[in-house]
Protein backbone atom coordinates (compact mmCIF):
# COMPACT_ATOMS: atom_id res chain seq x y z
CA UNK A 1 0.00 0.00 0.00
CA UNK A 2 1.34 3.16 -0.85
CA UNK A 3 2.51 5.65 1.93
CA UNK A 4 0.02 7.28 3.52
CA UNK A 5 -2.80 5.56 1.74
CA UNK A 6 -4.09 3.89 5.12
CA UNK A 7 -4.55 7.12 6.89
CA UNK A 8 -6.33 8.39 4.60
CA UNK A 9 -8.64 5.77 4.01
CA UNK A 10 -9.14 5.82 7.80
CA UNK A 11 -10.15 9.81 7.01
CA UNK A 12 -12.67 9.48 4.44
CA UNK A 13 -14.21 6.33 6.90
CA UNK A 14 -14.58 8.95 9.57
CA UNK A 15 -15.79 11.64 7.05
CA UNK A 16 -18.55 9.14 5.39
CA UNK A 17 -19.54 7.94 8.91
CA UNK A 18 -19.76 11.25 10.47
CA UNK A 19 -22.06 12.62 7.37
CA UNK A 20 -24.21 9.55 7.27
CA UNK A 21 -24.85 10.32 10.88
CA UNK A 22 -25.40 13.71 11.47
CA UNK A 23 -27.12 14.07 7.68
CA UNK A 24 -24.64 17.18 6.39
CA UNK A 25 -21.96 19.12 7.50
CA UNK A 26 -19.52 21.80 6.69
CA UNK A 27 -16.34 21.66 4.96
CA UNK A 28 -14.44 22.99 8.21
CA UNK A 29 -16.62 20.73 10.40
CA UNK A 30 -15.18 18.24 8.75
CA UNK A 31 -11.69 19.66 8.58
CA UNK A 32 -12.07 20.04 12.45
CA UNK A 33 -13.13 16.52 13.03
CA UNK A 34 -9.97 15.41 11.28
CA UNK A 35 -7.29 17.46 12.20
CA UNK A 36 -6.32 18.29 8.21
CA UNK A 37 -6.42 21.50 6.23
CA UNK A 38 -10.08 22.49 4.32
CA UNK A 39 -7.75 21.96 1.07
CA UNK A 40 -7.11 18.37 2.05
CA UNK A 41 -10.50 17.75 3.48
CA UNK A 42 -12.33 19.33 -0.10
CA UNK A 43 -9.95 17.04 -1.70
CA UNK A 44 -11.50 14.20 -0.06
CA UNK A 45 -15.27 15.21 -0.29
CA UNK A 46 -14.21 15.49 -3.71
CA UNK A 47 -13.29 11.95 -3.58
CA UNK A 48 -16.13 10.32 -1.49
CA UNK A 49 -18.45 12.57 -4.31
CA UNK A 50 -16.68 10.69 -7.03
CA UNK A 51 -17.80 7.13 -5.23
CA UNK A 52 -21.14 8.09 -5.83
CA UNK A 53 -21.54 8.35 -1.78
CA UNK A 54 -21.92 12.09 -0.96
CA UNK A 55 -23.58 14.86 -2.68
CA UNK A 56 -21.78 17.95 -2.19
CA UNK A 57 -22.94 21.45 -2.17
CA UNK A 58 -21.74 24.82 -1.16
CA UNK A 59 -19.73 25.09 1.93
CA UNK A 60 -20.42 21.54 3.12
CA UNK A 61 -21.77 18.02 2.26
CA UNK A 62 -24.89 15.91 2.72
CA UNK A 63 -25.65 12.21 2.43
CA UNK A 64 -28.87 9.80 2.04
CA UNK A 65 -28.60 7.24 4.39
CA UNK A 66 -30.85 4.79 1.97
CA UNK A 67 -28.09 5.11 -0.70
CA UNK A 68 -24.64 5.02 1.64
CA UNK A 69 -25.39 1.23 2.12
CA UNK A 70 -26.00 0.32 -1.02
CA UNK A 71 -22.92 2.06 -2.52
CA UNK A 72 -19.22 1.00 -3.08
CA UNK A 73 -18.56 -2.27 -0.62
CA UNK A 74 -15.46 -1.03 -0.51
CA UNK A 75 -16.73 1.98 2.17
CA UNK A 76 -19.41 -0.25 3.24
CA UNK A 77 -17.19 -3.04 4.93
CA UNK A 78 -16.04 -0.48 7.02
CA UNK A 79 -18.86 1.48 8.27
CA UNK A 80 -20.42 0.37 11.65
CA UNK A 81 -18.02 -2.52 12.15
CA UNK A 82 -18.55 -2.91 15.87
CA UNK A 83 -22.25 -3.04 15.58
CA UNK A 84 -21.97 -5.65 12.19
CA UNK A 85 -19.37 -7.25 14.07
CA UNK A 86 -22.27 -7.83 16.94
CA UNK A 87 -24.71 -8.85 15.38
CA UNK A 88 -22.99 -11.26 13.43
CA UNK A 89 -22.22 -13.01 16.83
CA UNK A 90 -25.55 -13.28 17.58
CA UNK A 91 -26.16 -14.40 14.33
CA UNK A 92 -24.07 -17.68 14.53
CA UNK A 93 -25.37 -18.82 17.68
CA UNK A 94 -28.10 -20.12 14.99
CA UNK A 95 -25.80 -21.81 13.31
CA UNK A 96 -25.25 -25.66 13.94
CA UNK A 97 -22.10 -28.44 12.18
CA UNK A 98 -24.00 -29.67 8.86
CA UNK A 99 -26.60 -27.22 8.75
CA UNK A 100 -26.56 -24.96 4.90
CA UNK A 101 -26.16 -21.27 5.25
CA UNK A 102 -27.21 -18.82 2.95
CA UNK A 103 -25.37 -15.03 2.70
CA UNK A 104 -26.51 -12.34 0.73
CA UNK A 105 -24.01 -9.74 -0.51
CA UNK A 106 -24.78 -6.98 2.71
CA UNK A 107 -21.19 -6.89 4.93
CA UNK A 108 -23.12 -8.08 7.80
CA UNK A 109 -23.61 -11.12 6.26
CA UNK A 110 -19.90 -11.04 5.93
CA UNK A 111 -19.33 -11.06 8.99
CA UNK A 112 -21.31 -13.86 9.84
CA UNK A 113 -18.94 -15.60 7.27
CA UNK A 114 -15.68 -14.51 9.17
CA UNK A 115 -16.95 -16.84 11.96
CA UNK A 116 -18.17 -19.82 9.93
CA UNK A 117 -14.91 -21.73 9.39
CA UNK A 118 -15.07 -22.33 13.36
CA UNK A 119 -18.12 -24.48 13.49
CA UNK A 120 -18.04 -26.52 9.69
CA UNK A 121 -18.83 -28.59 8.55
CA UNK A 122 -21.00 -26.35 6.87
CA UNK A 123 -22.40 -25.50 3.23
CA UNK A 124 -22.41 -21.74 2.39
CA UNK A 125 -24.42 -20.45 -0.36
CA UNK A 126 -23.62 -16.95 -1.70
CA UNK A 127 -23.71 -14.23 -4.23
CA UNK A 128 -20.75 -11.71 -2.42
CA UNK A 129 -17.72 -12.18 -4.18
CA UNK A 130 -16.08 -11.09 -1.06
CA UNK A 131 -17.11 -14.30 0.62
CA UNK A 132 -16.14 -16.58 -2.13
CA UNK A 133 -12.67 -15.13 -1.86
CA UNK A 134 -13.11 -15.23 1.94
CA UNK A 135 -14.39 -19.15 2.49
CA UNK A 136 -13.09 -20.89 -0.77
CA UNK A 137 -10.26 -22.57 0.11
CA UNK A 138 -11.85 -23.37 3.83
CA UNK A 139 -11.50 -27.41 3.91
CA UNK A 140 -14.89 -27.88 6.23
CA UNK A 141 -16.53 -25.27 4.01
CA UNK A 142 -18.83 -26.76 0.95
CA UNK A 143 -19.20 -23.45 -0.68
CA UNK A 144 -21.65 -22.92 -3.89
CA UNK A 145 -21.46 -19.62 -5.61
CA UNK A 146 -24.55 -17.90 -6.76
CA UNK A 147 -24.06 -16.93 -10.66
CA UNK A 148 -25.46 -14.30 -12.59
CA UNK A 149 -24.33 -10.54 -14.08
CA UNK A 150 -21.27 -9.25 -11.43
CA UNK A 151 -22.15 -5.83 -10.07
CA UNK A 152 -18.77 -4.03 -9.41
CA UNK A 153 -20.77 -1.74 -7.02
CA UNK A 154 -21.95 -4.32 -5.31
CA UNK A 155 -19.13 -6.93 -5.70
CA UNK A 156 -21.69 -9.51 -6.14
CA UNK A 157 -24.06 -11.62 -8.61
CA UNK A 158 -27.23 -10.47 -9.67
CA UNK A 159 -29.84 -10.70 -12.39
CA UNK A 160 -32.05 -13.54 -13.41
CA UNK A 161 -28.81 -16.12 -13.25
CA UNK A 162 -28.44 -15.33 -9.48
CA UNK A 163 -32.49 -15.47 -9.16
CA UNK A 164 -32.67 -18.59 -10.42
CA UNK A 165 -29.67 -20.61 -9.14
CA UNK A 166 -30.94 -19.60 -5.31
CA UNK A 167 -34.54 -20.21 -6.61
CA UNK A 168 -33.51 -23.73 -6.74
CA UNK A 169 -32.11 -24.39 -3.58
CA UNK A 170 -33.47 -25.65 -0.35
CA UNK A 171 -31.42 -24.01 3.01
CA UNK A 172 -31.28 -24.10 6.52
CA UNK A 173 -31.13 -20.47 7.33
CA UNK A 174 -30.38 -17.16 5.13
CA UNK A 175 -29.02 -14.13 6.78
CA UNK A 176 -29.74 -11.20 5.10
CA UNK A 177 -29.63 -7.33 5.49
CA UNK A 178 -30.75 -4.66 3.75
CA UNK A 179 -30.61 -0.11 3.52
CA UNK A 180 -33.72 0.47 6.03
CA UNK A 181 -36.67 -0.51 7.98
CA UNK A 182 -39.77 0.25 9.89
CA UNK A 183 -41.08 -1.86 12.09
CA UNK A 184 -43.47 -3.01 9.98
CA UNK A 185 -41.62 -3.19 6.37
CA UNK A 186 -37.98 -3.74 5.17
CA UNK A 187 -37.00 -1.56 1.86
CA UNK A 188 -34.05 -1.28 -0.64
CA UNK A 189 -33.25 1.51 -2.79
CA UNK A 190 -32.14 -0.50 -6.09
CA UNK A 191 -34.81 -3.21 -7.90
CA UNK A 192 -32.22 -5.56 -8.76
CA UNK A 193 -30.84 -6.23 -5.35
CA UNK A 194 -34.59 -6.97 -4.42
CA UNK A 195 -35.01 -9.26 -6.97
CA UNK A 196 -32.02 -11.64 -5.50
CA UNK A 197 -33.19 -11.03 -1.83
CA UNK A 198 -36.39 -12.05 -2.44
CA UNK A 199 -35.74 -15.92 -3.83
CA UNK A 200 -33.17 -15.97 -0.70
CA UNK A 201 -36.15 -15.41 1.56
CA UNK A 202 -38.31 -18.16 -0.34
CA UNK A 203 -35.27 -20.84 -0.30
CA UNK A 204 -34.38 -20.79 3.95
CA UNK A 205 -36.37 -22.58 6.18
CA UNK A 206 -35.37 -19.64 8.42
CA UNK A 207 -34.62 -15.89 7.03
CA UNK A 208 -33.02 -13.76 9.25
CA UNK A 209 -32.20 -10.28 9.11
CA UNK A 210 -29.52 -8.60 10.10
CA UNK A 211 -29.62 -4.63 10.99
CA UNK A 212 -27.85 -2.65 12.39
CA UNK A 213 -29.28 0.25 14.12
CA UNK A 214 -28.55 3.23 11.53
CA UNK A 215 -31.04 1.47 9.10
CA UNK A 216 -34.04 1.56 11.30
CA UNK A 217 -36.82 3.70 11.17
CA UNK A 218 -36.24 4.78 7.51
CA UNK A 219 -37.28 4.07 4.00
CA UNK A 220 -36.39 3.44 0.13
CA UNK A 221 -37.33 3.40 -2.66
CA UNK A 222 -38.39 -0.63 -3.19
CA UNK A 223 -40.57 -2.88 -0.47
CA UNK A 224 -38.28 -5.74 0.36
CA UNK A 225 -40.86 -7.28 2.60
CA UNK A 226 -42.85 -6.54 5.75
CA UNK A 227 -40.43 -7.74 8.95
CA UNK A 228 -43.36 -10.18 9.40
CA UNK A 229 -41.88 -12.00 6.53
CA UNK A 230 -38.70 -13.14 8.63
CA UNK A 231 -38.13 -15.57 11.07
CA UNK A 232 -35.83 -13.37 13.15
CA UNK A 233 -34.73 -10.11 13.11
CA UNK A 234 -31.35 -9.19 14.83
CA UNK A 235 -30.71 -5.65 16.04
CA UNK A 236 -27.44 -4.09 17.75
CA UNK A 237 -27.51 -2.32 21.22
CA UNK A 238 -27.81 0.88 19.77
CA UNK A 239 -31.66 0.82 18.62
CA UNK A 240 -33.79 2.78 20.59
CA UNK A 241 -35.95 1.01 22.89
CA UNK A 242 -38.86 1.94 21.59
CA UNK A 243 -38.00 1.13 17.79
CA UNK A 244 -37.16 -2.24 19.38
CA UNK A 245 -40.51 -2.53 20.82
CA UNK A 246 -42.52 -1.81 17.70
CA UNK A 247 -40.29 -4.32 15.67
CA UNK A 248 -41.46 -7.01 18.40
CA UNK A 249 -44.85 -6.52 17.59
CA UNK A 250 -44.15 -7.87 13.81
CA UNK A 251 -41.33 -10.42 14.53
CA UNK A 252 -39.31 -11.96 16.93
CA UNK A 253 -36.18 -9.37 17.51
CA UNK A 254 -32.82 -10.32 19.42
CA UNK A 255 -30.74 -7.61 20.68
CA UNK A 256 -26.98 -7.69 20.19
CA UNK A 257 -24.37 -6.26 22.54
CA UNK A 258 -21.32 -4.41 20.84
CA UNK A 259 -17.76 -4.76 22.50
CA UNK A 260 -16.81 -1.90 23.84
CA UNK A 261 -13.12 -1.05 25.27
């Protein structure tokens, strides 16, 4: 890696994160936050607008928290890692030696696959390229990769190949995650990742979904499915109790405690 590369990727993390959160913010917000000069810090708006993940106007930035998640994986495997990290933990307690396992291409679901490899034997079905390069060479992994038309924004298969290699499969449990949720309805901003997610739903004798608190209480621009829909729905500590509440009346919800230092 070139010098100085990893700070700033470390930067722009901490820029997207901080926008995502707070909605928009200022140039010298921003510059503040990071300790760098507002030349350095346009020159990285500049490069997060590029990525298709901020929209910048004058004097600051803004960014739609029903697109962020959707956008490069890249950024997205490194936003809310303690909460993804959580949840996956959770997740796995679901998992059992021999039992198939189906992961869509969300980074939460990659991190449920991180932690796979220490309970195989297992089957792993998947459309995230980043898993197939993760598990593939895993000897108690029996891994089967989801064709179809590669999405380089997505890092994954999609498209009617995808749709209808995962149509005809039969699994144990699917974990799956999507850009935002009420308590009553799950949503996506972009038709063809609903198209895949849906079939995964269809082929697991138990869907589970996997969100972590800076989805909730929002909407897209597609209906996934109403939260009724899943088996399960894991959340991280940071939900509000009340969101958590309303979720419960649709589905069962599990709560998952982060690691803190």
């Amino acid at each position: 890696m070139p010098a100085g590369r990893a700070p700033r990727d470390k930067r722009l993390t901490r820029v997207l994160e901080h926008v995502l959160q707070a909605g928009t913010a200022s140039s010298a917000e921003l510059a503040s936050l990071t300790g760098v000069s507002l030349m350095t810090i346009h020159r990285d708006i500049d490069a997060l607008v590029d990525r298709g993940l901020v929209r910048k106007f004058h004097g600051g930035v803004s960014a739609l928290p029903s697109t962020v998640f959707e956008s490069s994986s890249e950024f997205r495997m490194r936003v809310n890692t303690t909460a993804k990290e959580a949840i996956a933990r959770e997740a796995v307690t679901l998992v059992e030696p021999g039992m198939s396992v189906l992961l869509d291409d969300s980074t939460t679901a990659y991190s449920v696959a991180e932690l796979l490899p220490q309970i195989g034997p297992l089957t792993v079905v998947t459309n995230f390229r980043r898993v197939i390069d993760l598990l593939h060479d895993k000897q108690d992994i029996q891994l089967i990769a989801l064709g179809g038309d590669y999405s380089r924004t997505h890092d994954s298969f999609l498209g009617v190949g995808a749709e209808d290699a995962v149509s005809a499969l039969n699994v144990d449990v699917a974990f799956l995650s999507t850009s935002a949720m009420t308590p009553e309805m799950t949503f996506h901003q972009e038709q063809a990742i609903v198209q895949v997610k849906r079939p995964m739903m269809s082929a697991a004798t138990l869907s589970v979904l996997l969100m972590d608190a800076s989805k909730l209480a929002r909407t897209a621009l597609y209906r996934l499915a109403p939260t009724s829909a899943f088996g399960r729905v894991i959340i991280d500590d940071a939900a509000p109790a009340d969101v958590v509440e309303r979720i419960a009346e649709n589905v069962d919800v599990h709560v998952a405690a982060r690691q803190t230092a």
